[in-house]
Protein backbone atom coordinates (compact mmCIF):
# COMPACT_ATOMS: atom_id res chain seq x y z
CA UNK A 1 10.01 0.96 -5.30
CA UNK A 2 12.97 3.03 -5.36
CA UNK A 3 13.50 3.14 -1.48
CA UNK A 4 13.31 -0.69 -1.68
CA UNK A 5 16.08 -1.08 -4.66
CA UNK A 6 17.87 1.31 -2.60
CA UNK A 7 17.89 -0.22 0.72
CA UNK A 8 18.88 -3.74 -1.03
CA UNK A 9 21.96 -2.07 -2.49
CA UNK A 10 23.09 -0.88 0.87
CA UNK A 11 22.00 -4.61 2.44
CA UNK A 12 24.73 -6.58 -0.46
CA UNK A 13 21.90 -7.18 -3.32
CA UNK A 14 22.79 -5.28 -6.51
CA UNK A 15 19.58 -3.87 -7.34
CA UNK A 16 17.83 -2.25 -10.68
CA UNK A 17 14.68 -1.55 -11.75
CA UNK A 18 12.89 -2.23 -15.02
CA UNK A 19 10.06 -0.05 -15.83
CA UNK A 20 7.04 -1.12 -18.47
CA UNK A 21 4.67 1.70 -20.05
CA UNK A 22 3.49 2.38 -23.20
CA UNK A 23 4.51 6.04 -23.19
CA UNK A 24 7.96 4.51 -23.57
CA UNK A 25 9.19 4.45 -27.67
CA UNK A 26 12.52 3.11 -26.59
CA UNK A 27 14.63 1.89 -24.01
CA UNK A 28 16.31 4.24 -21.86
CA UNK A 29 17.99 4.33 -18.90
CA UNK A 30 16.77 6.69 -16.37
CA UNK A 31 18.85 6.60 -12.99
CA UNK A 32 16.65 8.28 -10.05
CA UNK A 33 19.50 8.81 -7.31
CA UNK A 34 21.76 5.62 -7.11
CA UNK A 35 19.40 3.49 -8.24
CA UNK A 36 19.65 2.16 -12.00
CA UNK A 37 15.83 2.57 -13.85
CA UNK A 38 15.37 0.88 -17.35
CA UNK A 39 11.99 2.60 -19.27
CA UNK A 40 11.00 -0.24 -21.64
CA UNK A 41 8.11 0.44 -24.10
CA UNK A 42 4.70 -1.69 -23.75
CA UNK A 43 1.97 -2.34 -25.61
CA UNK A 44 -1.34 -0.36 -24.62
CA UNK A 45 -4.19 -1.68 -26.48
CA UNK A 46 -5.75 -4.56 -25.24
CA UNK A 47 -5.49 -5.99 -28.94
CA UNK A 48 -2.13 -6.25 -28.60
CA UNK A 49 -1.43 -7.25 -24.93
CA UNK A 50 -1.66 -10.91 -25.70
CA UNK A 51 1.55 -10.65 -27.87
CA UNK A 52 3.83 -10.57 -25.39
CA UNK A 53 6.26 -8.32 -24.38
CA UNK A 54 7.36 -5.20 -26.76
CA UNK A 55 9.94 -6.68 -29.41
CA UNK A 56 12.69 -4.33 -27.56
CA UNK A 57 11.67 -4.51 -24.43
CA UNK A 58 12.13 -8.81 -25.21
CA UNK A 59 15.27 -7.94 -26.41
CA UNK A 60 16.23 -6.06 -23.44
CA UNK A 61 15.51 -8.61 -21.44
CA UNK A 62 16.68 -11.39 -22.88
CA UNK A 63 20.09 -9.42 -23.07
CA UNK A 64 19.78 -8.23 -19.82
CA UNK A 65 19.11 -11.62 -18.10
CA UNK A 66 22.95 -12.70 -17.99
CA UNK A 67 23.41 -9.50 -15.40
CA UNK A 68 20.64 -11.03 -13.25
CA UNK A 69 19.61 -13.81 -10.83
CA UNK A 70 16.40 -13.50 -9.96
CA UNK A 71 13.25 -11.39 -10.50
CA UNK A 72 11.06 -9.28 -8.39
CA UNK A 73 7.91 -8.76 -9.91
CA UNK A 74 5.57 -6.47 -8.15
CA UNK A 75 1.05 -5.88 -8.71
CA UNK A 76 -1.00 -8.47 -10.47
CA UNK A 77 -3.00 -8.82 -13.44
CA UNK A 78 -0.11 -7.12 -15.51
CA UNK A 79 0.86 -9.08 -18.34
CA UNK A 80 4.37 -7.59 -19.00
CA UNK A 81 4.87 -9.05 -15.18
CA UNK A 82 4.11 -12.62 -16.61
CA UNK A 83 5.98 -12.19 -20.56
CA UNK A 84 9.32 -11.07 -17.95
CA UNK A 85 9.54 -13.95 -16.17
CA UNK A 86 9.63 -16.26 -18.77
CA UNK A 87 11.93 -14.16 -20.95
CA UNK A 88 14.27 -13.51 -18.34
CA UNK A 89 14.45 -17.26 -17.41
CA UNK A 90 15.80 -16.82 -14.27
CA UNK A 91 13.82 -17.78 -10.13
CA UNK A 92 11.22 -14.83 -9.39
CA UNK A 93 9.29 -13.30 -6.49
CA UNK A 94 6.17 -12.23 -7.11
CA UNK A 95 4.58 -9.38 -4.39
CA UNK A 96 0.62 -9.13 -5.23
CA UNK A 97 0.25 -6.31 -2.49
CA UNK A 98 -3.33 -7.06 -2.03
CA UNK A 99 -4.36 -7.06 -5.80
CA UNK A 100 -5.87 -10.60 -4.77
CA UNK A 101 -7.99 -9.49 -2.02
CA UNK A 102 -11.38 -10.55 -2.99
CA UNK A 103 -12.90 -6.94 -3.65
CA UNK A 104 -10.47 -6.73 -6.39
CA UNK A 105 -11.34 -10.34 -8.17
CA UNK A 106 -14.86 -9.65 -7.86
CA UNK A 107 -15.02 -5.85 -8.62
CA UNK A 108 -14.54 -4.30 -11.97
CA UNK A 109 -14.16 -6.90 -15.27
CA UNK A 110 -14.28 -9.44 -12.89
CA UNK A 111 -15.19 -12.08 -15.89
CA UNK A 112 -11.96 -10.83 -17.72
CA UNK A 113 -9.95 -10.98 -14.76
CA UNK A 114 -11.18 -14.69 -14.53
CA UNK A 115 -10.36 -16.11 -17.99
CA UNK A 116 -6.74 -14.22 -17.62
CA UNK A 117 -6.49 -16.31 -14.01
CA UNK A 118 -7.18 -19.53 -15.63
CA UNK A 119 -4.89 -18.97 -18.65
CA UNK A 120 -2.01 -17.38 -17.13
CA UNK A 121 -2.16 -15.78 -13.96
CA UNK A 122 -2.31 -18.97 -11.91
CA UNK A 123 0.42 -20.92 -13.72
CA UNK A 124 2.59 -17.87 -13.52
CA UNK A 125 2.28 -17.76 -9.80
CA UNK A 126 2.59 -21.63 -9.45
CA UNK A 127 6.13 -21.47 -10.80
CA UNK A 128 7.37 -18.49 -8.95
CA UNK A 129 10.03 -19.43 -6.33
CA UNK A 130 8.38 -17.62 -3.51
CA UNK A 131 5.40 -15.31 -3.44
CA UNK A 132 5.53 -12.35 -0.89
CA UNK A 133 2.41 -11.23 1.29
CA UNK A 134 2.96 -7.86 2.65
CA UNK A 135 0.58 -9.21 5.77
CA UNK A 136 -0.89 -12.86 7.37
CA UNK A 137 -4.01 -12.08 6.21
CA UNK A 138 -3.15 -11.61 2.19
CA UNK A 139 -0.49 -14.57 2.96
CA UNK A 140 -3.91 -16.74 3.67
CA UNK A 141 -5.70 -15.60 0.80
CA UNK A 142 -2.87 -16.46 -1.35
CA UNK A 143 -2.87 -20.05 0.22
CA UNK A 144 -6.28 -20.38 -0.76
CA UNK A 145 -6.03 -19.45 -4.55
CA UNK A 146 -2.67 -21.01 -5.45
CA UNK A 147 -1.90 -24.11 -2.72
CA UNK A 148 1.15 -24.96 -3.93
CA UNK A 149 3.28 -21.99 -3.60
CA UNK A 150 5.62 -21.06 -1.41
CA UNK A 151 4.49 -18.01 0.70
CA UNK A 152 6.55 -15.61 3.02
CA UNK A 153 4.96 -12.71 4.74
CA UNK A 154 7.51 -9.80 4.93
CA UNK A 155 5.69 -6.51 6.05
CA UNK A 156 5.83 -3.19 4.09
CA UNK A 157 8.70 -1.11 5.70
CA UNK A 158 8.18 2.88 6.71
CA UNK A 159 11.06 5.45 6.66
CA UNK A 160 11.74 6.78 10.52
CA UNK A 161 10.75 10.68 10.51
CA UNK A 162 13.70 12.68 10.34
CA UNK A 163 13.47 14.50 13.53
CA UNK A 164 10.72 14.22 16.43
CA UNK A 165 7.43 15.07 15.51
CA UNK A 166 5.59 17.54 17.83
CA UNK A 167 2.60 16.38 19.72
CA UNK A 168 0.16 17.76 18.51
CA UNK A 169 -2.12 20.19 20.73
CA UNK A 170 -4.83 19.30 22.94
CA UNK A 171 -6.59 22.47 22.88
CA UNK A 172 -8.07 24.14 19.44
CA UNK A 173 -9.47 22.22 16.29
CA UNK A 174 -7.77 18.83 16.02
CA UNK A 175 -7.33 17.37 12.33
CA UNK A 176 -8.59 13.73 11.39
CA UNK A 177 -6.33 12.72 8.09
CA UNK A 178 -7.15 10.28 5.68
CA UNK A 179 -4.50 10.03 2.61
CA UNK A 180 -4.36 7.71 -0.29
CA UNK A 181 -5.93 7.18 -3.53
CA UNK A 182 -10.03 8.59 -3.53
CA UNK A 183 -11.42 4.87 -4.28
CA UNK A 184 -14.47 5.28 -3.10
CA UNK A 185 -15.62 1.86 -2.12
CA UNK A 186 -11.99 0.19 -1.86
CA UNK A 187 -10.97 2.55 0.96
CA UNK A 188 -14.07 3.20 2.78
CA UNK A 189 -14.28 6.81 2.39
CA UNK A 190 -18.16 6.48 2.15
CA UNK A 191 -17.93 4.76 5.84
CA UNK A 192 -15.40 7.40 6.70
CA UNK A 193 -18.10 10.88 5.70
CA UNK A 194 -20.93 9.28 7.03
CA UNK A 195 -19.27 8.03 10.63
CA UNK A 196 -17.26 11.66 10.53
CA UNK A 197 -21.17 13.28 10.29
CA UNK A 198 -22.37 11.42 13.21
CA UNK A 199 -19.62 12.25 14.85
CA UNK A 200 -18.72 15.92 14.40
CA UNK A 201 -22.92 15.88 14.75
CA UNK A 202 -22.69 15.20 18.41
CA UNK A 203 -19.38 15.94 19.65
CA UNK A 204 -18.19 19.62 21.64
CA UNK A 205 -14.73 18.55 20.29
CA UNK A 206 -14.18 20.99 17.13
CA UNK A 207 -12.46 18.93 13.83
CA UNK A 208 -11.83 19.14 10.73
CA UNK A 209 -11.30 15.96 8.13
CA UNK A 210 -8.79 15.98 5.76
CA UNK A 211 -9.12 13.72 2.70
CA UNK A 212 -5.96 13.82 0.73
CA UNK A 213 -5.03 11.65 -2.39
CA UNK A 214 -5.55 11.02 -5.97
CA UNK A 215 -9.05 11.18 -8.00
CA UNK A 216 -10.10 7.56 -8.77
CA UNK A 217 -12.59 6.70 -11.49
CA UNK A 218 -14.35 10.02 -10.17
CA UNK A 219 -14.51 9.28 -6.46
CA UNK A 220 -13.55 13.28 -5.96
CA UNK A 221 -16.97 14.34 -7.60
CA UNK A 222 -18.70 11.52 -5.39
CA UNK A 223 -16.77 12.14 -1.88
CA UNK A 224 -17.80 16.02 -2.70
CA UNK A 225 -21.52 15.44 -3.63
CA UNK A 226 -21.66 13.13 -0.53
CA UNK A 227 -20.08 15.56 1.98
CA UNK A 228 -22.54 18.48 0.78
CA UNK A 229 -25.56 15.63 1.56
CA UNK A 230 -24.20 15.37 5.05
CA UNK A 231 -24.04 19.03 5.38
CA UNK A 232 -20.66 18.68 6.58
CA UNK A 233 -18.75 20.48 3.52
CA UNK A 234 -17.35 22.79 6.40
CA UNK A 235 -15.53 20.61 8.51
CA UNK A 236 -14.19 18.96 5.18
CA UNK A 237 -10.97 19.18 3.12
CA UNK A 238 -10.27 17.66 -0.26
CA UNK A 239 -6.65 19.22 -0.62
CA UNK A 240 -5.28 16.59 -3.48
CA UNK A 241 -2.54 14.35 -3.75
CA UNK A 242 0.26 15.27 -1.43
CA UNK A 243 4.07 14.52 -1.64
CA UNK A 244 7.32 15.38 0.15
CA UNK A 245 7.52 18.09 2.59
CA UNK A 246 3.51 18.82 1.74
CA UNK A 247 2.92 15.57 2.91
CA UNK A 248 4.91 15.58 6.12
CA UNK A 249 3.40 18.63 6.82
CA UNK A 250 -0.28 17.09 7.15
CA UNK A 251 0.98 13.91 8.74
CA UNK A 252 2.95 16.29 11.56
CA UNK A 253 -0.54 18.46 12.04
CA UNK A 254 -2.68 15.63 12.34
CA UNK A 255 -4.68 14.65 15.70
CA UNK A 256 -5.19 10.98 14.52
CA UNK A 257 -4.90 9.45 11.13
CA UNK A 258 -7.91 7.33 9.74
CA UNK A 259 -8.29 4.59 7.15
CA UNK A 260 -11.88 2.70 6.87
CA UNK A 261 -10.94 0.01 4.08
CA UNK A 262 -13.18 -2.47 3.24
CA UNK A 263 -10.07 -4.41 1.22
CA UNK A 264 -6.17 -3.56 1.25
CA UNK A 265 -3.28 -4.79 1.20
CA UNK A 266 -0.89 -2.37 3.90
CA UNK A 267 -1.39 1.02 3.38
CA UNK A 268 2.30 3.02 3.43
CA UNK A 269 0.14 6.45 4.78
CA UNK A 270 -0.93 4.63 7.76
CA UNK A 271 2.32 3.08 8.68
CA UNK A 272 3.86 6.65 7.77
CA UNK A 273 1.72 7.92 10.51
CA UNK A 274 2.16 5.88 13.02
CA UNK A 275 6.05 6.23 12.43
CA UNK A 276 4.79 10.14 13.61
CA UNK A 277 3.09 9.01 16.18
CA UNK A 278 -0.02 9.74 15.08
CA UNK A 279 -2.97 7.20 16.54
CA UNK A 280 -4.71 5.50 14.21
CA UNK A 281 -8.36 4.39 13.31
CA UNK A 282 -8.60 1.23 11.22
CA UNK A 283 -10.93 -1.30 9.87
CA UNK A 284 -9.35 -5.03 10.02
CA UNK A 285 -9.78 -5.23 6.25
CA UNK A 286 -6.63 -2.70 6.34
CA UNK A 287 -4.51 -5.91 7.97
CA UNK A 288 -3.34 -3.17 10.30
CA UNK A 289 -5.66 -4.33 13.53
CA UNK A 290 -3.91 -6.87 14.92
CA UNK A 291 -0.77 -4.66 15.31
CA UNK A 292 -2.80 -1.63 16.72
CA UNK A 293 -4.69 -3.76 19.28
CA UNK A 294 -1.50 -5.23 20.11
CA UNK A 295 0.39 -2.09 20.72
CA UNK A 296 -2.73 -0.04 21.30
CA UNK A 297 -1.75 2.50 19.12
CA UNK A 298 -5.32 3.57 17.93
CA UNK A 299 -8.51 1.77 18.05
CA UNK A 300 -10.10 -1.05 15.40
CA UNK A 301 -13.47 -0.97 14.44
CA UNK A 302 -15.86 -2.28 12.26
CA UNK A 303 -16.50 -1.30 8.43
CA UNK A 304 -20.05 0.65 9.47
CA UNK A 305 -20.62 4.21 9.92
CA UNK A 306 -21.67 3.75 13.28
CA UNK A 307 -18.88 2.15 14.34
CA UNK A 308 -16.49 4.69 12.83
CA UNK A 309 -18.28 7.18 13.96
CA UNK A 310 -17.60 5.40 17.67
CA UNK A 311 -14.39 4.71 17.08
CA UNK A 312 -13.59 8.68 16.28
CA UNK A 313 -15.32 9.18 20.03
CA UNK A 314 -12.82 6.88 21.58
CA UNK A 315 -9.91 8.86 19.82
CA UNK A 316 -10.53 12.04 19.47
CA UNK A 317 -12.57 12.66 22.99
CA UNK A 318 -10.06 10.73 25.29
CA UNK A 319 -7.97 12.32 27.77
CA UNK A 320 -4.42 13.85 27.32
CA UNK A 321 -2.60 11.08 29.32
CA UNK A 322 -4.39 8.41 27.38
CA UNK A 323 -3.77 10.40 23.70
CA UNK A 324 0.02 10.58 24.82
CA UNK A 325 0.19 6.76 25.76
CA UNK A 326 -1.15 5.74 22.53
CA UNK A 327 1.28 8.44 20.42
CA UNK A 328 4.09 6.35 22.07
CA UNK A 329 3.11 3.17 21.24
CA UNK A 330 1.74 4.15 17.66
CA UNK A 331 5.74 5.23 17.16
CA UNK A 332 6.89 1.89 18.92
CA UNK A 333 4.63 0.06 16.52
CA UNK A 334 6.23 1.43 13.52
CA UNK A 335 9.75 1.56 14.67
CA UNK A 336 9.47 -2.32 16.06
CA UNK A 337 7.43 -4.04 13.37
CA UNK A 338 7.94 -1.81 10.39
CA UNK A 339 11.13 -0.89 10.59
CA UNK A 340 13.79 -1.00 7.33
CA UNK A 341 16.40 -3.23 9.78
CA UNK A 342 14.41 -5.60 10.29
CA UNK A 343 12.28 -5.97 6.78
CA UNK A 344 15.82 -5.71 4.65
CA UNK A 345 16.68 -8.56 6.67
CA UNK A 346 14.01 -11.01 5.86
CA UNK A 347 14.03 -9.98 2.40
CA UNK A 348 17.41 -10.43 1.87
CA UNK A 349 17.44 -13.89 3.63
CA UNK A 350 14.28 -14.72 1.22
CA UNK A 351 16.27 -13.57 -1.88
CA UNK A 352 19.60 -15.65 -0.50
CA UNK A 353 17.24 -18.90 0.19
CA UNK A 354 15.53 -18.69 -3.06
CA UNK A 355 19.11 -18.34 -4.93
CA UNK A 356 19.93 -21.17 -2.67
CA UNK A 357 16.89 -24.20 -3.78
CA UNK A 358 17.46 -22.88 -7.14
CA UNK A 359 21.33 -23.55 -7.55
CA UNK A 360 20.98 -26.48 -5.16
């Protein structure tokens, strides 16, 4: 969030961020670099969440709102999101980020998710001024549940690396990376073990498969207990989350990045590694297919094991000359569609059009 508040102050918008969470007893200003970050208290229990905002985070608010024009409001199924923007009072953008997709309305509390919809969910997003879908495909879905709204697809945006990356070699073990959160069913990493054990099962090609992220509702315990059932606990890594120069690191050793999704919205890793021109294997469900088939920057396959398990064979068994071609293009992908320029641009003519209807 930062990098975006960041790049908007450098693009004309005066930018700050306002942070919700009940670990906050006060409000408190918290500046990370340049960029201005508000901590307002929350309420945690569910007992409470109907209330509204925190009395003092209302109060910030509603003081704040005369320094303000209009609201970005990021995730879904947050309340504070919806008690904001009608205390602040003022045209807002809502960015959902995939939290629509339909493996998140039908997935866990699915019924409470549904009454909060119907109450206020919907009518929050029918009054927003514009609602942002990070790809076409979540721009559709939104279409379908609120048919009223504006919509405007702006893409995630991916930081260039700061120097070259090195290819990586052809020769010795080659590393398959996967990183983001360990949700289990949300990200595929069942399809991911079971296609990377028919794989490494028949291939001469020696790997290794790097899992990296954040535990998730216990999805280390189950990746682990499903890796030793594959007998493939040797060719597998569970390192934990990574950040920074750690990070980089793994992206800049990599052979080819994978992510097997079964819902998303656009997964940052994947875009990160394709900035290092890293070749990618993706499910469609990661709304990253129709890029890499355009740019053929990787290969697309289906959300079964066999077909990740095919799609590794195209990638990681291919020739040098055809490796290098798609490293290229996976960097032109990035640099051409992902790129800061161009996503600051839209955003910031999105912002200046909503202002615009608004005032007019």
């Amino acid at each position: 969030m930062t990098h975006l508040v960041e790049r908007l102050s450098g693009n004309g918008v005066e930018a700050e961020v306002w942070h919700p969470d009940a670990a906050n007893e006060e409000v408190r200003e918290k500046p990370i670099g340049d960029v201005r970050v508000f901590e307002l208290p929350a309420y945690s229990r569910s007992s409470e969440i109907l209330r509204g905002l925190h009395p003092k985070a209302r109060a910030f608010v509603e003081q704040r709102r005369d320094h303000v024009d209009l609201v970005h409001l990021h995730s879904v199924f947050t309340p504070h999101n919806v008690f904001i923007a009608r205390a602040a009072g003022k045209p807002y953008v809502v960015s959902p980020r995939g939290g629509y997709s339909e493996g998140v309305l039908t997935g866990r509390h699915k019924w409470i998710k549904a009454g909060w919809m119907q109450l206020y969910e919907r009518p929050f997003l029918r009054h927003a001024a514009a609602l942002h879908a990070v790809s076409r495909e979540e721009a559709e879905g939104l279409a379908d549940l609120v048919p009223d709204a504006r919509i405007v697809h702006i893409p995630n945006a991916v930081e260039p690396p700061a120097q070259t990356p090195a290819r990586p070699r052809h020769d010795g073990t080659k590393r398959i990376l996967f990183i983001g959160r360990l949700a289990v069913r949300q990200k595929g990493l069942d399809l991911l073990l079971e296609g990377y054990a028919r794989f490494a099962g028949s291939s001469r090609v020696e790997t290794e498969l790097v899992i990296a992220g954040s535990d998730f509702r216990g999805g280390l315990a189950e990746t682990a207990r499903l890796t030793r059932s594959l007998s493939i606990s040797d060719h597998v890594q569970f390192p934990g989350p990574v950040y920074g120069d750690e990070k980089t690191e793994l992206l800049s050793t990599s052979y080819a990045f994978v992510h097997t999704s079964r819902w998303e919205g656009l997964p940052f890793a994947a875009l990160e590694a394709l900035a290092m021109g890293r070749p990618v294997l993706v499910t469609p469900e990661t709304n990253l297919g129709r890029y890499v088939q355009e740019y053929e920057a990787g290969v697309v396959v289906a959300g079964t094991a066999e077909a990740v398990a095919e799609g590794l064979r195209r990638l990681i068994e291919c020739d040098p000359i055809s490796y290098d071609t798609m490293s290229n293009n996976a960097g032109r992908l990035a640099s051409e569609k992902f790129g800061w320029h161009e996503v600051m641009r839209q955003m910031v003519g999105l912002y200046e059009d909503v202002l615009g209807r608004t005032s007019g």
